[in-house]
Protein backbone atom coordinates (compact mmCIF):
# COMPACT_ATOMS: atom_id res chain seq x y z
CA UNK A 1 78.15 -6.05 134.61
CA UNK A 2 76.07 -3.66 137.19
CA UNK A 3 77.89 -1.24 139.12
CA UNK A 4 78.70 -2.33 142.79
CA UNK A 5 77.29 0.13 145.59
CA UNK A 6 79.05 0.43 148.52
CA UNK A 7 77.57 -1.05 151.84
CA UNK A 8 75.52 1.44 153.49
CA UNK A 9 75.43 1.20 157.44
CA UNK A 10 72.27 0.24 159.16
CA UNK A 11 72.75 3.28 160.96
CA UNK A 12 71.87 5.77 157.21
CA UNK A 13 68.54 4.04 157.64
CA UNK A 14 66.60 6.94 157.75
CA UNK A 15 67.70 8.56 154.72
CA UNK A 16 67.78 12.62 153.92
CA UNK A 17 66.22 13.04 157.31
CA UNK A 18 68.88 10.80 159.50
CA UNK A 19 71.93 12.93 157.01
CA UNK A 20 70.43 16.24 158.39
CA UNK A 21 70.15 14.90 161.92
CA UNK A 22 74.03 14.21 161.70
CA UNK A 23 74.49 17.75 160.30
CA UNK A 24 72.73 19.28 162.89
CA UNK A 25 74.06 17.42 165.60
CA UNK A 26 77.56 17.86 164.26
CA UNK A 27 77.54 21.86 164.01
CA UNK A 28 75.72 22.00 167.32
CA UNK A 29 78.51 20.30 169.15
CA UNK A 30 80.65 23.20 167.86
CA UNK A 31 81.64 25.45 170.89
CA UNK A 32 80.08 28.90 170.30
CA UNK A 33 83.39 30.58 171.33
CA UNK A 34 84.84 29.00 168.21
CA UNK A 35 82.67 30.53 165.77
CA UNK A 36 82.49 33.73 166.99
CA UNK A 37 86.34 33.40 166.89
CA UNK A 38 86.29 32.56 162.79
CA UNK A 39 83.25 34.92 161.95
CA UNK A 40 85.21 37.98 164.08
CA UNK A 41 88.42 36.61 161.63
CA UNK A 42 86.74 36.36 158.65
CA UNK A 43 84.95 40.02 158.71
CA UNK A 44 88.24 41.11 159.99
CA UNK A 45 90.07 39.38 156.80
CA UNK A 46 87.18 41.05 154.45
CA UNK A 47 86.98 45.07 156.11
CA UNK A 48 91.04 45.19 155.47
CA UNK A 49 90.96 43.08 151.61
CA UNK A 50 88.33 45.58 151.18
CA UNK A 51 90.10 48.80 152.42
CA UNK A 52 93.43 47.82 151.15
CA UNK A 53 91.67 47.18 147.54
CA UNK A 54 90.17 50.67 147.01
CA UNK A 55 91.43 53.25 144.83
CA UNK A 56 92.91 56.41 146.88
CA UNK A 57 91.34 54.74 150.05
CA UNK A 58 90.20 57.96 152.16
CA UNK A 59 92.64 60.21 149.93
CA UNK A 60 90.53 63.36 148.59
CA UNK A 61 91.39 64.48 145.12
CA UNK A 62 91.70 68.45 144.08
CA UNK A 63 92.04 68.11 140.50
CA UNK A 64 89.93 70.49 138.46
């Protein structure tokens, strides 16, 4: 017994191209206020894991 596929819409007629299309036109609708918003966050959210994570962070040792 073959495997059913499900209905594709008339619309996905244009294949890999008309997918990309979508993509594009999906992430260009996105205000730009709202990334800069989550890429400000996200370095934000990385400079203090990062700072927080190192050993003696700024602390100078005087062992000799």
């Amino acid at each position: 017994m073959p495997k059913l596929r499900p209905k594709v819409p008339a619309t996905d007629t244009e294949g890999d191209f008309g997918r990309f299309s979508n993509f594009v036109r999906r992430l260009m609708a996105v205000p730009h206020d709202e990334l800069k918003a989550r890429l400000d966050a996200e370095k934000e959210a990385k400079r203090t894991a990062s700072a927080s994570a190192s050993p003696g962070s700024g602390e100078v040792s005087r062992e000799r």
